[in-house]
Protein backbone atom coordinates (compact mmCIF):
# COMPACT_ATOMS: atom_id res chain seq x y z
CA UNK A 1 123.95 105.75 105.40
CA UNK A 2 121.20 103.40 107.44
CA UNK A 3 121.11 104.15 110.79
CA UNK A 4 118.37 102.39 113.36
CA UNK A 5 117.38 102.47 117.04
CA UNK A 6 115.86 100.37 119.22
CA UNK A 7 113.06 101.68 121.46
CA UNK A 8 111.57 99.47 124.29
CA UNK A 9 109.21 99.88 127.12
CA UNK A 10 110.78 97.33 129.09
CA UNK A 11 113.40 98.04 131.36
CA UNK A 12 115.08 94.92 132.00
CA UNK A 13 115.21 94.98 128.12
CA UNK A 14 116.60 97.93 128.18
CA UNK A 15 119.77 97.06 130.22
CA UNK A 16 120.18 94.11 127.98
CA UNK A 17 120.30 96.07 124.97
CA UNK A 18 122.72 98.61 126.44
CA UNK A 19 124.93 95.55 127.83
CA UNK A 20 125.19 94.03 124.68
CA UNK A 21 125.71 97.60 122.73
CA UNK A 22 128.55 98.68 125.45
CA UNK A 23 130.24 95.01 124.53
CA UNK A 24 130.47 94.84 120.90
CA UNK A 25 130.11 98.60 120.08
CA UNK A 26 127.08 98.93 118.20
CA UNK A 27 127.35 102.90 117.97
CA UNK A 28 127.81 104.85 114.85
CA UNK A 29 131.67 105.66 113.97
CA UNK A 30 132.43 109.98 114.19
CA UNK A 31 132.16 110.06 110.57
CA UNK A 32 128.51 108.02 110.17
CA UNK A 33 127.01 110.63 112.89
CA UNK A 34 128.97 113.61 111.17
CA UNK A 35 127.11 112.51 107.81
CA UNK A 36 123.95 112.02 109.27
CA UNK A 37 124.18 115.23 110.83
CA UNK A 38 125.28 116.93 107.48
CA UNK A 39 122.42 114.77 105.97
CA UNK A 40 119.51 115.61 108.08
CA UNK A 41 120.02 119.31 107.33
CA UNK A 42 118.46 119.26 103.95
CA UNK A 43 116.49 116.07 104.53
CA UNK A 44 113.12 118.45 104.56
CA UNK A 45 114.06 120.16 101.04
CA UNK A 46 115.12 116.50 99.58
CA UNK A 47 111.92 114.89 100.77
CA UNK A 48 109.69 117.77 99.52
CA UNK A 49 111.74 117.28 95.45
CA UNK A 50 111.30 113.73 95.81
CA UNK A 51 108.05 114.03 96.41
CA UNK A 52 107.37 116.57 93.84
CA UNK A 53 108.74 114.52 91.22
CA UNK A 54 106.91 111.30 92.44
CA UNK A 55 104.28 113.19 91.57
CA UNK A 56 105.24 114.42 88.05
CA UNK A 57 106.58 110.93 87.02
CA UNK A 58 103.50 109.08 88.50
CA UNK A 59 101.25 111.26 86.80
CA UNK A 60 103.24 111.05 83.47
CA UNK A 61 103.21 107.16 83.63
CA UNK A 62 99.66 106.76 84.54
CA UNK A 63 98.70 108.47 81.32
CA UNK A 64 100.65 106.72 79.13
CA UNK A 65 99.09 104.82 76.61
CA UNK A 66 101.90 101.72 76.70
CA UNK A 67 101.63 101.68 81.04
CA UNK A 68 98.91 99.16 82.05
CA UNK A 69 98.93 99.76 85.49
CA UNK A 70 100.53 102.43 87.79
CA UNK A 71 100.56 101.92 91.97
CA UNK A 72 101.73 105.28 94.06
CA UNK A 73 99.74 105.93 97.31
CA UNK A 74 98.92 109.50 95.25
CA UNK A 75 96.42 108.56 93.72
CA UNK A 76 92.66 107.91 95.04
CA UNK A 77 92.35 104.34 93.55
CA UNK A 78 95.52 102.85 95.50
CA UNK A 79 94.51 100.57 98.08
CA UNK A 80 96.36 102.40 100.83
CA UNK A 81 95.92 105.82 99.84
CA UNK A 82 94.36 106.68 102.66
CA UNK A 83 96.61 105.47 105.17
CA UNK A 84 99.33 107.19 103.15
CA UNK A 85 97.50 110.04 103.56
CA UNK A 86 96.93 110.01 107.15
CA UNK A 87 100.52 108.90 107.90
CA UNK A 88 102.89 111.37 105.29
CA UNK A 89 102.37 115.07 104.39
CA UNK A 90 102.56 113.87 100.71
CA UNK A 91 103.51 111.02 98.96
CA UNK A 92 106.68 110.35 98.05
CA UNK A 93 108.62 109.46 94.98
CA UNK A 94 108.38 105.67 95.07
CA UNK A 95 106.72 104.22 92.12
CA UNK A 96 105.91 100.93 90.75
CA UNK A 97 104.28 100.58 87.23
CA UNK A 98 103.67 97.68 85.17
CA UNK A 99 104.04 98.51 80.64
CA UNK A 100 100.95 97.29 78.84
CA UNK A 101 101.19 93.28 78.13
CA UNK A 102 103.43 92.83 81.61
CA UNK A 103 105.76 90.71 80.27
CA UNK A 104 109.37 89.95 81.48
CA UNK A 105 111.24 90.69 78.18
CA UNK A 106 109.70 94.12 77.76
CA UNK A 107 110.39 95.42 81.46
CA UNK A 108 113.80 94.56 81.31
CA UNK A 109 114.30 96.12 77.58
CA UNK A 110 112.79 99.51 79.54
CA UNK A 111 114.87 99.43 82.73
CA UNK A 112 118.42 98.91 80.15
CA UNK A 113 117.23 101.54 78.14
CA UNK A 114 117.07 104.34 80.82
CA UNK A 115 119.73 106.54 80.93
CA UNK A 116 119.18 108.65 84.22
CA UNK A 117 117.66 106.35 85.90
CA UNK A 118 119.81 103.68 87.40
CA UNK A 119 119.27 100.28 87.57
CA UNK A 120 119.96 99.37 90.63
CA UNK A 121 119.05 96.87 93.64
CA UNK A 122 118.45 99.28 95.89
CA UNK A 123 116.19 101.95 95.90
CA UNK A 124 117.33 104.78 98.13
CA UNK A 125 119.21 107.74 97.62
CA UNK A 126 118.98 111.15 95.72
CA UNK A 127 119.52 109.83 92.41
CA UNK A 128 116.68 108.21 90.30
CA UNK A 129 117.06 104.49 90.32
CA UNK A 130 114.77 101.75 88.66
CA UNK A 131 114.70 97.91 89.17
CA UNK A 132 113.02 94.88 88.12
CA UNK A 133 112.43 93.31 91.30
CA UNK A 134 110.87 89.77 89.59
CA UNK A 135 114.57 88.99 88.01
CA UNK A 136 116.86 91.27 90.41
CA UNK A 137 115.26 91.57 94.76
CA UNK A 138 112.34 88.95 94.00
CA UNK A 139 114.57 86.62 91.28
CA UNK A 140 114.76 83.59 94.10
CA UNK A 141 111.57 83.88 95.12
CA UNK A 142 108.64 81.03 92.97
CA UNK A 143 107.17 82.80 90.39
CA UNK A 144 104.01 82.06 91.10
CA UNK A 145 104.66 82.88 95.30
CA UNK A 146 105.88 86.19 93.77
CA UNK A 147 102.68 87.29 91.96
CA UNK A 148 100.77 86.54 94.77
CA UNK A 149 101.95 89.56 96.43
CA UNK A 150 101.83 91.32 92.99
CA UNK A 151 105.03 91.06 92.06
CA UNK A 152 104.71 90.21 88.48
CA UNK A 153 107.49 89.69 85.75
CA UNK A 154 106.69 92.98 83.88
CA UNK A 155 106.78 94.85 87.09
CA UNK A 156 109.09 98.26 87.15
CA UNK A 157 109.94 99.65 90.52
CA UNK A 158 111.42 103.44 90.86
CA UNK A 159 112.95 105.36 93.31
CA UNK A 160 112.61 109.18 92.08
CA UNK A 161 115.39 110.88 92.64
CA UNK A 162 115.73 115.07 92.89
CA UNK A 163 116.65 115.50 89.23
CA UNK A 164 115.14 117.65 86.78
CA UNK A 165 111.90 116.12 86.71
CA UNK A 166 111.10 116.91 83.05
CA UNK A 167 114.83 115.21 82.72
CA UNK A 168 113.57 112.12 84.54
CA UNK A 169 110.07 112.17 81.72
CA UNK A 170 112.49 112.53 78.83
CA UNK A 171 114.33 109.37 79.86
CA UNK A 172 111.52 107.36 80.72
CA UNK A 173 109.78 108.32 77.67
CA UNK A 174 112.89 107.68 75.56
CA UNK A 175 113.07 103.98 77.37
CA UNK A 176 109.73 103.12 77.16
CA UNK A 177 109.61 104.49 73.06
């Protein structure tokens, strides 16, 4: 489900806004607010697992001898831990890591390999997903425009889910050999 709203101190924008949602509808349907509803009940105990096993996996990976690099605002050396931890309670569960030698083939071999992790374009949900964003989200995008923003061909992103997060090790060490 993705949901938005519009909020505007303006209120000749305002009227616009509601004009044009009135017109063509732009309201969730009975059963997209009855699942959001349902949703938002355990979105506190989903948030906390995800978080937890952010944590686990994060820490796993960054001790791994083949991971060369592991970015999650958790730890003290990422660039915008500290706005992570002014803005969240804790950190969440999405990781990116690069495997030692950051090469294309290698990343991809990893991400096919997984077996509770899916590989998948997008990364939100309650299941763990993975994705290779340099030949899947990023693929049209220059190479060498990609990297500037860090987005380099051995790059792994993850979206932890609320598995088992000894599960979600298992796997990752099983893909990663």
């Amino acid at each position: 489900m993705v949901l938005g709203l519009l909020v505007v101190n303006d209120d000749e924008l305002q009227e616009k806004l509601a004009f044009i949602q009135n017109a063509s509808g732009a309201i969730p349907g009975p059963m997209d607010s009855f699942l959001t509803l349902r949703g938002i009940k355990t979105l506190h105990v989903r948030m906390q697992r995800h978080s937890e096993n952010g944590a686990a996996i994060a820490n796993y990976l960054n001790q791994h001898s083949k991971i060369e690099k592991v970015y999650w605002p958790g730890f003290e050396s990422h660039p915008n831990h500290q706005i992570a931890k002014d803005q969240m309670n804790d950190f969440g569960g999405m990781i990116s890591f690069v495997p030692k030698g950051g090469d294309r083939a290698t990343a991809i071999k990893i991400v096919e390999k997984m077996e509770v992790f899916t590989l998948a374009e997008s990364l939100g949900g309650v299941e763990s997903l993975a994705g290779h964003p340099a030949s899947m989200t990023h693929a049209s995008i220059p190479k060498e425009e990609r990297e500037k923003s860090g987005v380099v061909d051995g790059l792994i992103r993850l979206s932890v889910g609320i598995e088992d997060a000894q599960d979600l090790i298992e796997d990752l060490e099983q893909a990663i050999g």
